[in-house]
PDB file of N, CA and C in Angstrom:
ATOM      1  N   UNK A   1     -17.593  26.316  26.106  1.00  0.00           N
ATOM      2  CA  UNK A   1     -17.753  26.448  24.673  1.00  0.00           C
ATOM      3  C   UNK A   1     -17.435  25.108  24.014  1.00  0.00           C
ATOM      4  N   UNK A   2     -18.067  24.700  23.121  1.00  0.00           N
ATOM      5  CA  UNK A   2     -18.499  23.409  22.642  1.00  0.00           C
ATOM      6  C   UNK A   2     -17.275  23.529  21.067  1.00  0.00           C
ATOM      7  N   UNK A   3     -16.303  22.264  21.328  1.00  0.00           N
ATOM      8  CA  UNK A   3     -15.092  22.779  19.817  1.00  0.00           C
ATOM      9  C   UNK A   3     -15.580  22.355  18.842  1.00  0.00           C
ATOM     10  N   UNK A   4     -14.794  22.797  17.760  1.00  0.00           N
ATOM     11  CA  UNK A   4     -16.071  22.553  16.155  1.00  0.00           C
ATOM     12  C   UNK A   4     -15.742  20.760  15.751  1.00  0.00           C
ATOM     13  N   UNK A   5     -16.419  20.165  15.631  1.00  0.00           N
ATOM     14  CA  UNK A   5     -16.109  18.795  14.977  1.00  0.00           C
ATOM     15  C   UNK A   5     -15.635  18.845  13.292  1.00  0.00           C
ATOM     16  N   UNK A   6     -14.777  17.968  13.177  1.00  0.00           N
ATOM     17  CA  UNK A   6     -13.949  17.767  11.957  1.00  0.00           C
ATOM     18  C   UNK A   6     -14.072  16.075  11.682  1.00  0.00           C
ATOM     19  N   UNK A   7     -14.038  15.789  10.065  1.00  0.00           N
ATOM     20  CA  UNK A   7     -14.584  14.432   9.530  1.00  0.00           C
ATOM     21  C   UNK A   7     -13.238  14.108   9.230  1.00  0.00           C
ATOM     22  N   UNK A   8     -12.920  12.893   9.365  1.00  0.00           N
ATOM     23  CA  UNK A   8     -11.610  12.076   8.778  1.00  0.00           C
ATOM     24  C   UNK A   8     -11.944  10.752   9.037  1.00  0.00           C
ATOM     25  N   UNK A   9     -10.985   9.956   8.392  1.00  0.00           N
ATOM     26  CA  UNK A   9     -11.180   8.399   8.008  1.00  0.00           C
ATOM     27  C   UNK A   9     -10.088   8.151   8.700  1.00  0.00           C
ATOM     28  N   UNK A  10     -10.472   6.981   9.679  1.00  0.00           N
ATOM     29  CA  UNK A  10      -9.043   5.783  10.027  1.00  0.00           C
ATOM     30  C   UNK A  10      -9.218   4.601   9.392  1.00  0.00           C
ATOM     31  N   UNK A  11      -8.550   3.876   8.640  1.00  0.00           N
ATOM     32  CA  UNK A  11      -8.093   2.462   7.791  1.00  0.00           C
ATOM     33  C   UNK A  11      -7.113   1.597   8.082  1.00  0.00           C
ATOM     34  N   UNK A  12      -7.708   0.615   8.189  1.00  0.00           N
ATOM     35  CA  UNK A  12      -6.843  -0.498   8.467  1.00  0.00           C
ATOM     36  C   UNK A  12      -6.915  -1.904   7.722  1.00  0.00           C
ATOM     37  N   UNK A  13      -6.061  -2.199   7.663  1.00  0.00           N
ATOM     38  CA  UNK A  13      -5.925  -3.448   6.714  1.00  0.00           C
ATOM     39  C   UNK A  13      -5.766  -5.234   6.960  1.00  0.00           C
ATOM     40  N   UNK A  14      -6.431  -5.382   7.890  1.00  0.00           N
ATOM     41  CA  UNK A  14      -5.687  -6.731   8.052  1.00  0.00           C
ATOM     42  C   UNK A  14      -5.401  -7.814   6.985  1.00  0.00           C
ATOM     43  N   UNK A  15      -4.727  -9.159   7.567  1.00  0.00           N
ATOM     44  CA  UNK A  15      -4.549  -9.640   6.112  1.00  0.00           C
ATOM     45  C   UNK A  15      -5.706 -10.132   5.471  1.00  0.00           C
ATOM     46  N   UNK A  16      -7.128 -10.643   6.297  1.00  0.00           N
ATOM     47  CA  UNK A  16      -8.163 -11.018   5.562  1.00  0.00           C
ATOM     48  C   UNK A  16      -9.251 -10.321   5.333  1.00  0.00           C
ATOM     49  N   UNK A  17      -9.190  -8.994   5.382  1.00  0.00           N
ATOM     50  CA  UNK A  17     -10.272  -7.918   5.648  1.00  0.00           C
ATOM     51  C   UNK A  17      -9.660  -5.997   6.040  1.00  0.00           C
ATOM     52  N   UNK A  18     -10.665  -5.723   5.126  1.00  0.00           N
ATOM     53  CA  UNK A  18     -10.449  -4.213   5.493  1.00  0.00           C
ATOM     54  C   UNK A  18     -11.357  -3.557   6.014  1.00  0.00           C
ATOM     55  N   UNK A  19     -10.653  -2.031   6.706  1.00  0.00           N
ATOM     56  CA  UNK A  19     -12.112  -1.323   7.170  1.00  0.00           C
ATOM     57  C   UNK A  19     -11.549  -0.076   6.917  1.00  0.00           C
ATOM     58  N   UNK A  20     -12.617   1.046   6.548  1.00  0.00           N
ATOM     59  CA  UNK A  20     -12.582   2.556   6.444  1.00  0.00           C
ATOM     60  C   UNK A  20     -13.724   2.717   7.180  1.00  0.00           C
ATOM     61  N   UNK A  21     -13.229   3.796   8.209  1.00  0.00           N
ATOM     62  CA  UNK A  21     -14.558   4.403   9.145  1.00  0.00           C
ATOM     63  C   UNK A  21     -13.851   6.379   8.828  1.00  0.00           C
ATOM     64  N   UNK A  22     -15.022   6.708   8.558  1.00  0.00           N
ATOM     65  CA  UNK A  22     -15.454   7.924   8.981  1.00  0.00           C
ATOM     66  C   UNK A  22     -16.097   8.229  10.223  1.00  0.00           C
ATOM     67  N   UNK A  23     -14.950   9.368  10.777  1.00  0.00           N
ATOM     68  CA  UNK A  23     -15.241   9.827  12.072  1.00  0.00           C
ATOM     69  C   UNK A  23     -15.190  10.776  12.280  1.00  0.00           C
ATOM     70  N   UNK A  24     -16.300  11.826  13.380  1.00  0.00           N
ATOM     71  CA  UNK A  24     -16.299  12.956  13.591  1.00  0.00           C
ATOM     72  C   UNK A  24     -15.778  13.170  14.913  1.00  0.00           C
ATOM     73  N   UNK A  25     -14.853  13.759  15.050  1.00  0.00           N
ATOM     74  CA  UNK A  25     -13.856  14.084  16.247  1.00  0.00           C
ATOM     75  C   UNK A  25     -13.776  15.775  16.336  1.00  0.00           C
ATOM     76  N   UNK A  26     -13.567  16.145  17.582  1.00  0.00           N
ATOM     77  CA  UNK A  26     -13.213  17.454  18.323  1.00  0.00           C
ATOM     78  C   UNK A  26     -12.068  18.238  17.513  1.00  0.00           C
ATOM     79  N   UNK A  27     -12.272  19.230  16.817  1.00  0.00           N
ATOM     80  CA  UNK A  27     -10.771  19.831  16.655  1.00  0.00           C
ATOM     81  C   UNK A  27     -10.276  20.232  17.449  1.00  0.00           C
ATOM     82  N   UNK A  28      -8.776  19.720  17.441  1.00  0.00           N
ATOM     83  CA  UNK A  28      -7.502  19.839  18.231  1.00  0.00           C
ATOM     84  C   UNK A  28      -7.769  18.304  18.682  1.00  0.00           C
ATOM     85  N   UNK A  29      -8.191  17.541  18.206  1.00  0.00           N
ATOM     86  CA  UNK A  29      -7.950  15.748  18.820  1.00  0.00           C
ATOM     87  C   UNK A  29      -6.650  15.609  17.908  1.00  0.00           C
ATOM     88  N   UNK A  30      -5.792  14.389  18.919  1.00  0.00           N
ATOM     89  CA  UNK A  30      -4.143  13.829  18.171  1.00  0.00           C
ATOM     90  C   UNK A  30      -4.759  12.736  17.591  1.00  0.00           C
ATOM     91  N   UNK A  31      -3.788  12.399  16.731  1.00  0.00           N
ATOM     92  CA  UNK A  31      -3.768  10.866  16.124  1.00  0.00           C
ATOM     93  C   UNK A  31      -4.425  10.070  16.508  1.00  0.00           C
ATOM     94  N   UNK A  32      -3.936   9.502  17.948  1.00  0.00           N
ATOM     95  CA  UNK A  32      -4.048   8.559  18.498  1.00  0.00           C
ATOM     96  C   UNK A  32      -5.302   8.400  19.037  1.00  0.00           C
ATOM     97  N   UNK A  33      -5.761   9.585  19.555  1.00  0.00           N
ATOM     98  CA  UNK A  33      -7.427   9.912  20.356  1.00  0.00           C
ATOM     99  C   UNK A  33      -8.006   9.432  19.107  1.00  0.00           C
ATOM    100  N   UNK A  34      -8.217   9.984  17.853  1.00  0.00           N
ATOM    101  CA  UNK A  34      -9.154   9.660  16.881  1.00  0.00           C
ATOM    102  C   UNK A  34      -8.953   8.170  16.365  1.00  0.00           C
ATOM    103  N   UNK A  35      -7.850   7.525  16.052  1.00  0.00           N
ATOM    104  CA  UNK A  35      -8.062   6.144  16.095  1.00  0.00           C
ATOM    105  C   UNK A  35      -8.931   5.573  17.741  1.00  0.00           C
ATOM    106  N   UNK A  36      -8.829   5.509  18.445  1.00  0.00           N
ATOM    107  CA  UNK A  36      -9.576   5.331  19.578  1.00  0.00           C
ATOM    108  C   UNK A  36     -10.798   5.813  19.098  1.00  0.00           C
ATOM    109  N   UNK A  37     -11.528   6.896  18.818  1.00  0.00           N
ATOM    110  CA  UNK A  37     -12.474   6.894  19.076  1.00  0.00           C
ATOM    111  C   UNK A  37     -12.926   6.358  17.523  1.00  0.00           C
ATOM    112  N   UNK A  38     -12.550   6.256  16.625  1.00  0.00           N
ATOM    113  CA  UNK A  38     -13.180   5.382  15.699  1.00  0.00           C
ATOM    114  C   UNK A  38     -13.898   4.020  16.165  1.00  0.00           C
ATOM    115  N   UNK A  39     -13.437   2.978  17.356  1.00  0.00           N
ATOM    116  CA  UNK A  39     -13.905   1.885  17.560  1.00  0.00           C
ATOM    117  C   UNK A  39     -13.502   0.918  16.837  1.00  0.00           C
ATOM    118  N   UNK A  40     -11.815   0.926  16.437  1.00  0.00           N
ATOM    119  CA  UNK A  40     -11.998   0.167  15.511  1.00  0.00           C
ATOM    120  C   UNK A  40     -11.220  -1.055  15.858  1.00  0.00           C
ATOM    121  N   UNK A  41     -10.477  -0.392  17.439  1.00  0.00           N
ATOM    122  CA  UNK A  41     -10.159  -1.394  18.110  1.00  0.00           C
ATOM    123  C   UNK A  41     -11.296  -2.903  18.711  1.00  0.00           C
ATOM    124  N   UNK A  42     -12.419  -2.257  18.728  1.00  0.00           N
ATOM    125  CA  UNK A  42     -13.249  -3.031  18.971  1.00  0.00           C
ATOM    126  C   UNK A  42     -13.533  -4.464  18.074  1.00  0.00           C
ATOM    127  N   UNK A  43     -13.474  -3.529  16.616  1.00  0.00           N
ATOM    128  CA  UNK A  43     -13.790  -4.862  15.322  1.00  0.00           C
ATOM    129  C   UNK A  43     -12.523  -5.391  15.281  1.00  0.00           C
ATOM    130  N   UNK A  44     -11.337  -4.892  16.203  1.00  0.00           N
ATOM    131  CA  UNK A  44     -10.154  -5.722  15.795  1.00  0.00           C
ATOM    132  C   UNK A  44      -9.290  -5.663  17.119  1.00  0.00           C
ATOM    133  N   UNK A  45      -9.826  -6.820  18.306  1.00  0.00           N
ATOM    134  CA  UNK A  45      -9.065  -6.611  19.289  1.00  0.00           C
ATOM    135  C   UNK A  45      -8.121  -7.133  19.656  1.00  0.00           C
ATOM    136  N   UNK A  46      -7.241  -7.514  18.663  1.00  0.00           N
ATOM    137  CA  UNK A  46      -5.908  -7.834  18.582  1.00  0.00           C
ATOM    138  C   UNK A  46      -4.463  -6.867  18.430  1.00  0.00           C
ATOM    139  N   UNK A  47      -5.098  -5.881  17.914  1.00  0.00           N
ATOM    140  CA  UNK A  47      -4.553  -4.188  17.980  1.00  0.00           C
ATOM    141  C   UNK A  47      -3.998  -3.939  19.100  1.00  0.00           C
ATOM    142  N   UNK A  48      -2.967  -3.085  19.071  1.00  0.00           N
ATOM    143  CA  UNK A  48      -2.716  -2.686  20.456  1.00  0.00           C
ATOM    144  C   UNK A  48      -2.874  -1.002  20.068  1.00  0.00           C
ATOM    145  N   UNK A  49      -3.541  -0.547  19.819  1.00  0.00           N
ATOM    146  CA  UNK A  49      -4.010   0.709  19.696  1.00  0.00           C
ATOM    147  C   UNK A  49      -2.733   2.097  20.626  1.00  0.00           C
ATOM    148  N   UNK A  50      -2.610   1.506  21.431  1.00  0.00           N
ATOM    149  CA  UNK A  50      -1.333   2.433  22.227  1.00  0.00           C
ATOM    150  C   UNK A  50      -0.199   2.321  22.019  1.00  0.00           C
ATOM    151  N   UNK A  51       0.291   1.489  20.987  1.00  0.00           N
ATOM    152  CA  UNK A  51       1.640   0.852  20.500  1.00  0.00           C
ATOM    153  C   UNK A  51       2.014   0.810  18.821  1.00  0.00           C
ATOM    154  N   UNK A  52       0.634   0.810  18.459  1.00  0.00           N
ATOM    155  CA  UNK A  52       0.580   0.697  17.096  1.00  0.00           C
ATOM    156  C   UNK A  52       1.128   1.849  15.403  1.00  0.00           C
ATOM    157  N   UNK A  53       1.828   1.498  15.054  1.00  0.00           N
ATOM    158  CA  UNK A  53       2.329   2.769  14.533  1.00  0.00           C
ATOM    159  C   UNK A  53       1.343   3.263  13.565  1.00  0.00           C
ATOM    160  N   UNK A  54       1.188   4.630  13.117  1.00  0.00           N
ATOM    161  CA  UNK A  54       0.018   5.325  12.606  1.00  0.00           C
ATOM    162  C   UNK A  54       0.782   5.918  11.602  1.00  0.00           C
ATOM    163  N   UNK A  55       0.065   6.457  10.539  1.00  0.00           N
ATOM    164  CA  UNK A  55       0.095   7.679   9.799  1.00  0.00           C
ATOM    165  C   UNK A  55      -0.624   7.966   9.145  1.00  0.00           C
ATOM    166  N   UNK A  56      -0.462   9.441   8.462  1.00  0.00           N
ATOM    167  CA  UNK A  56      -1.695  10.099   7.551  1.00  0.00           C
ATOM    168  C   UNK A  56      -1.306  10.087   6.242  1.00  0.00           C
ATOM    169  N   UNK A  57      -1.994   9.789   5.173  1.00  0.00           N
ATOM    170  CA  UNK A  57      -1.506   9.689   3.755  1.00  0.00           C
ATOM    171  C   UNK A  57      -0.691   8.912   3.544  1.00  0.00           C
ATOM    172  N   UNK A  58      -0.232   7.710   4.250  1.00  0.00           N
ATOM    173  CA  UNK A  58       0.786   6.988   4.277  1.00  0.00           C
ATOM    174  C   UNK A  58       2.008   7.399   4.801  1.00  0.00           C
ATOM    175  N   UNK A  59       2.232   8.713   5.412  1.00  0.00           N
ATOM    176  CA  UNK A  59       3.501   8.768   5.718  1.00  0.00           C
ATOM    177  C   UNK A  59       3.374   8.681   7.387  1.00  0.00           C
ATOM    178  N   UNK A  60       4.265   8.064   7.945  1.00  0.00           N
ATOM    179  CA  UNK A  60       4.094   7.703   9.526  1.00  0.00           C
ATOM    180  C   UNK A  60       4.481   8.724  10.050  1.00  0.00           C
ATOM    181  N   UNK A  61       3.301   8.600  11.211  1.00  0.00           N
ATOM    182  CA  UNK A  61       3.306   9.924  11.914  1.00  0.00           C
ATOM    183  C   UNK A  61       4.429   9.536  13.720  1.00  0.00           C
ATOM    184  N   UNK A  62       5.275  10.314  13.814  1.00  0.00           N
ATOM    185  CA  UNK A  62       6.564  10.412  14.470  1.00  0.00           C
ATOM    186  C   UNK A  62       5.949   9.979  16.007  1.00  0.00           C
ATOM    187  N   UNK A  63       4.942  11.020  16.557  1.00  0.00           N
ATOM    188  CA  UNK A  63       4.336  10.983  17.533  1.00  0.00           C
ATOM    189  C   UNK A  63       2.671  11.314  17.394  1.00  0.00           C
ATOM    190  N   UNK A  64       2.425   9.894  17.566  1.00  0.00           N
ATOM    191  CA  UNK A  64       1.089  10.496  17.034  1.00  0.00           C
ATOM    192  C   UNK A  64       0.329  10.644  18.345  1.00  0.00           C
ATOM    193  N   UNK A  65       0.725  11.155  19.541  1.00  0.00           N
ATOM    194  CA  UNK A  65       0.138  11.088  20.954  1.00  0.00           C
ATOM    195  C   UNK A  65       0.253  12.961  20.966  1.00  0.00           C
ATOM    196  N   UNK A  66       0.578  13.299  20.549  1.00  0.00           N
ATOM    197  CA  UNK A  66       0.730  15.072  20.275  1.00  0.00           C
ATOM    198  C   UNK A  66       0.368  15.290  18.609  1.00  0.00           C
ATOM    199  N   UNK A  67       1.100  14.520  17.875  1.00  0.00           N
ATOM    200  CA  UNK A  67       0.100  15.135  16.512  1.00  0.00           C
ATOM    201  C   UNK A  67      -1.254  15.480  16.229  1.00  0.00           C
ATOM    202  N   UNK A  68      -2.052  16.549  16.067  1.00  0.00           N
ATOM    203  CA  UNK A  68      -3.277  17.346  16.015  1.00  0.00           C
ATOM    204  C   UNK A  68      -3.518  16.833  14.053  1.00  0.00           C
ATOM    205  N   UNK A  69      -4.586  16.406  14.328  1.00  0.00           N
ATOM    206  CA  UNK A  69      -5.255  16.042  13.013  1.00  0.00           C
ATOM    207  C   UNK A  69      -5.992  17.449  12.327  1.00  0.00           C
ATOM    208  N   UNK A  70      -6.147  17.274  11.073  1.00  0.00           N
ATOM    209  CA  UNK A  70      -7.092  18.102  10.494  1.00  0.00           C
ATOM    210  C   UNK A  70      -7.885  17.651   9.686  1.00  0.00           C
ATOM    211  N   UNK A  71      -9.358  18.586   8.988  1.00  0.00           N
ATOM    212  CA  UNK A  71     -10.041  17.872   8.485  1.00  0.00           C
ATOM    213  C   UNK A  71      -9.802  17.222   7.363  1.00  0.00           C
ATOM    214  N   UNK A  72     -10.275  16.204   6.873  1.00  0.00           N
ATOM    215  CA  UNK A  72     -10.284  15.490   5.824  1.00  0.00           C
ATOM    216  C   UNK A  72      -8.842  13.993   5.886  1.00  0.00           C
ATOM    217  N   UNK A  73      -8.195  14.455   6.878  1.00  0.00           N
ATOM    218  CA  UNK A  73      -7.198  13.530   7.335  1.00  0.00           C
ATOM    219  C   UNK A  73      -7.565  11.955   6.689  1.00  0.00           C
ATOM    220  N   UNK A  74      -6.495  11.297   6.476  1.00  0.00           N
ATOM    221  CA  UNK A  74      -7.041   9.723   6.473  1.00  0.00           C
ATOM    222  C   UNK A  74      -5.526   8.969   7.310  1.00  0.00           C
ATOM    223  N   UNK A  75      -6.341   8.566   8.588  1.00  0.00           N
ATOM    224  CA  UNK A  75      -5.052   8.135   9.794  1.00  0.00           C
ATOM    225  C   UNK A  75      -5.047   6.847   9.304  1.00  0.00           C
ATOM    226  N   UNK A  76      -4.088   5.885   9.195  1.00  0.00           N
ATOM    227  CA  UNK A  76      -3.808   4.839   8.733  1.00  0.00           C
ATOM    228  C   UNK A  76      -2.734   4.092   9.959  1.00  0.00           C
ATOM    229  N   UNK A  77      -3.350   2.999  10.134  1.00  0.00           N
ATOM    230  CA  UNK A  77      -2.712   1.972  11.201  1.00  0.00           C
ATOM    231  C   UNK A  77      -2.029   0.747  10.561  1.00  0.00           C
ATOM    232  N   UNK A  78      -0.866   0.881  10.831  1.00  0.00           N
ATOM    233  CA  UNK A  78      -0.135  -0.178   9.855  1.00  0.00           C
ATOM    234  C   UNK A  78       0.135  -1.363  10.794  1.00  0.00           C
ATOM    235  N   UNK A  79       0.173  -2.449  10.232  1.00  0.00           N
ATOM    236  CA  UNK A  79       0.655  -3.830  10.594  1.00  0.00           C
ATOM    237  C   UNK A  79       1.958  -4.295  10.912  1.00  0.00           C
ATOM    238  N   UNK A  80       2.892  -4.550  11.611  1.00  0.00           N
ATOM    239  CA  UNK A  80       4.220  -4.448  11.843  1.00  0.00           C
ATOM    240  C   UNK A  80       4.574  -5.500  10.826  1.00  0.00           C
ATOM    241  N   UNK A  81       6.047  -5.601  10.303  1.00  0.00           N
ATOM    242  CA  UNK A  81       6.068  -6.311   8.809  1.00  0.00           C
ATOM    243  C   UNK A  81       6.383  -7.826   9.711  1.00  0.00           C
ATOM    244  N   UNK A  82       6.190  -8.891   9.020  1.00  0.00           N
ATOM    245  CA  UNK A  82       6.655 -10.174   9.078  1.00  0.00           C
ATOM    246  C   UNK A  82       8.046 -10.605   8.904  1.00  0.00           C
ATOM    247  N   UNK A  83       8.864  -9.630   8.139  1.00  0.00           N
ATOM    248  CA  UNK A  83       9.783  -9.982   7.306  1.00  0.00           C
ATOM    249  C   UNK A  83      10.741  -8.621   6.846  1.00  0.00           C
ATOM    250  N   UNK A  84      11.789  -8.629   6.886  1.00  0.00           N
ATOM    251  CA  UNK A  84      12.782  -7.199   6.663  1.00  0.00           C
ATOM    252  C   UNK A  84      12.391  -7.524   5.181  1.00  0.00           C
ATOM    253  N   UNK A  85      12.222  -6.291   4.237  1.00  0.00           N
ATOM    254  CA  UNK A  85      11.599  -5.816   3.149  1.00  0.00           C
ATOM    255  C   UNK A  85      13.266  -6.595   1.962  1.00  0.00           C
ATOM    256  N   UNK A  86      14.703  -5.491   3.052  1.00  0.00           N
ATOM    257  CA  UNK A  86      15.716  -5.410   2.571  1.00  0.00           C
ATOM    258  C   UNK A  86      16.080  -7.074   2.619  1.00  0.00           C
ATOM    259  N   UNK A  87      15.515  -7.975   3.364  1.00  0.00           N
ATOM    260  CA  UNK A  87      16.493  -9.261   3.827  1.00  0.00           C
ATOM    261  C   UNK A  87      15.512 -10.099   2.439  1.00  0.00           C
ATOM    262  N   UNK A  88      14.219  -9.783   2.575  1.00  0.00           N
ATOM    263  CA  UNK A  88      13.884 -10.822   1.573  1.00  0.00           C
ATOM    264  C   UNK A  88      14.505 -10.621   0.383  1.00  0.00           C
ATOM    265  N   UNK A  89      14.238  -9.477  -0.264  1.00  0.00           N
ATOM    266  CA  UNK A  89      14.792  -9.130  -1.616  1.00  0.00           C
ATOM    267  C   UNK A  89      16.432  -9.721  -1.704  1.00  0.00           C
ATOM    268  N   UNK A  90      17.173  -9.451  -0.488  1.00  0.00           N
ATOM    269  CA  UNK A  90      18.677  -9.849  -0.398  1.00  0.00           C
ATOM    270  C   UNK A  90      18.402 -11.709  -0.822  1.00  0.00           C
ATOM    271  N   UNK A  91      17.873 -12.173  -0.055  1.00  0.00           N
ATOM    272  CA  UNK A  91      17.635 -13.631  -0.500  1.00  0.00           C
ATOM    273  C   UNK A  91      17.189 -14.041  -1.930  1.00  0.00           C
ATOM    274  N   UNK A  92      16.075 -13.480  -2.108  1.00  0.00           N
ATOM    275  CA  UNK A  92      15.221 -13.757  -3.662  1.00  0.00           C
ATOM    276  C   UNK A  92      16.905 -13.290  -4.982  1.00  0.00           C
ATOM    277  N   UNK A  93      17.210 -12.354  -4.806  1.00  0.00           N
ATOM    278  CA  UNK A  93      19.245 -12.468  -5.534  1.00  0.00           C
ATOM    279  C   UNK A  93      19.413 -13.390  -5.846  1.00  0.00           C
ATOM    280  N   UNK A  94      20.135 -13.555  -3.958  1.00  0.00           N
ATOM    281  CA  UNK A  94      20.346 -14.563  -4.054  1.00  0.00           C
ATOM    282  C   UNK A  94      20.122 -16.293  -4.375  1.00  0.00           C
ATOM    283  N   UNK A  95      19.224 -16.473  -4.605  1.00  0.00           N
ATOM    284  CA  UNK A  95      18.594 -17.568  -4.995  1.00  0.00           C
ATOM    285  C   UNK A  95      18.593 -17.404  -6.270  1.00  0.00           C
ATOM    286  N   UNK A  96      18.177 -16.626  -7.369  1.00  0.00           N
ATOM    287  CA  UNK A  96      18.206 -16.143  -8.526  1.00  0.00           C
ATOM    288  C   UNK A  96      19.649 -16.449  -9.134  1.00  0.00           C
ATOM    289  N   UNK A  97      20.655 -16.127  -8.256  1.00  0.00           N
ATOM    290  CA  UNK A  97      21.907 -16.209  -8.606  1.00  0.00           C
ATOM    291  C   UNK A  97      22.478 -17.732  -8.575  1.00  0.00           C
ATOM    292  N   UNK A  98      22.131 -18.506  -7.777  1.00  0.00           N
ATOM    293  CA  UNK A  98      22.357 -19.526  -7.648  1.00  0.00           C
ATOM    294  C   UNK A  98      21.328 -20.288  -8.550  1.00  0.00           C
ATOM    295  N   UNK A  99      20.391 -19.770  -9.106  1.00  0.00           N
ATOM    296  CA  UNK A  99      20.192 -20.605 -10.053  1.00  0.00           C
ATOM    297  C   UNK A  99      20.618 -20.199 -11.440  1.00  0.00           C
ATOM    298  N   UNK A 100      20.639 -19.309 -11.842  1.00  0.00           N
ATOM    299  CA  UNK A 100      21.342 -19.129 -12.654  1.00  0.00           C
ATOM    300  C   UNK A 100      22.808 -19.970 -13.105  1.00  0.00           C
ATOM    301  N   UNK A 101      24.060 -19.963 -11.654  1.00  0.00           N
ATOM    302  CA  UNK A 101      25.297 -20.412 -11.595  1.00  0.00           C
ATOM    303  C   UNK A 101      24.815 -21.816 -12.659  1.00  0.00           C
ATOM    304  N   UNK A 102      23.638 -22.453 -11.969  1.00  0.00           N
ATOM    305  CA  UNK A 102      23.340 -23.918 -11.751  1.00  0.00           C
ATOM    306  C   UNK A 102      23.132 -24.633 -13.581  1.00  0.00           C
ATOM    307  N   UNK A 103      22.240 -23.477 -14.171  1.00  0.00           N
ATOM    308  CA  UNK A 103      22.086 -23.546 -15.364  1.00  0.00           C
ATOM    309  C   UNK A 103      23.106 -23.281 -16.585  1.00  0.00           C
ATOM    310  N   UNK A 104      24.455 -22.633 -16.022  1.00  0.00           N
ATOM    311  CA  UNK A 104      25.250 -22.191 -17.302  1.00  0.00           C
ATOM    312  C   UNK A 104      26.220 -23.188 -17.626  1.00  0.00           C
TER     313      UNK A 104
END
């Protein structure tokens, strides 16, 4: 028996270019199968597609090697950060503060 196909989008962002693909995948496919079969490792083979952290609607998905998608899903492959979010902001303060000291 042949399983029903379901439509969802995987997106990814690199820093000089984006892509949204619509894909029709097997219901009961995980996360991870449907990024794979999007191909999108292909337009971007710098990915490590088996390592890469995922989520749907923006919120990251825990295990996405057992998470079961549904229709209308939008799986999202994020970029690992450059930079602790908390350390820059801690610096930019600080610098702020020290200029400030500098001016009074």
């Amino acid at each position: 028996m042949v399983k029903p196909v379901i439509e969802i989008e995987v997106v990814y962002a690199a820093v000089d270019r984006q892509v949204l693909r619509s894909v029709s995948v097997a219901e009961g496919a995980t996360v991870r199968a449907a990024v794979v079969a999007s191909g999108i490792g292909v337009k971007f083979p710098e990915l490590d597609l088996a390592q890469c952290p995922l989520g749907i609607f923006g919120k990251v998905v825990a295990d996405p090697d057992s998470q079961v998608i549904r229709a209308g899903d939008r799986i999202e492959i994020y970029r690992p950060l450059l930079a602790d979010p908390k350390e820059v902001r801690r610096l930019r303060a600080a610098k702020a503060a020290e200029a400030k000291a500098r001016n009074l």
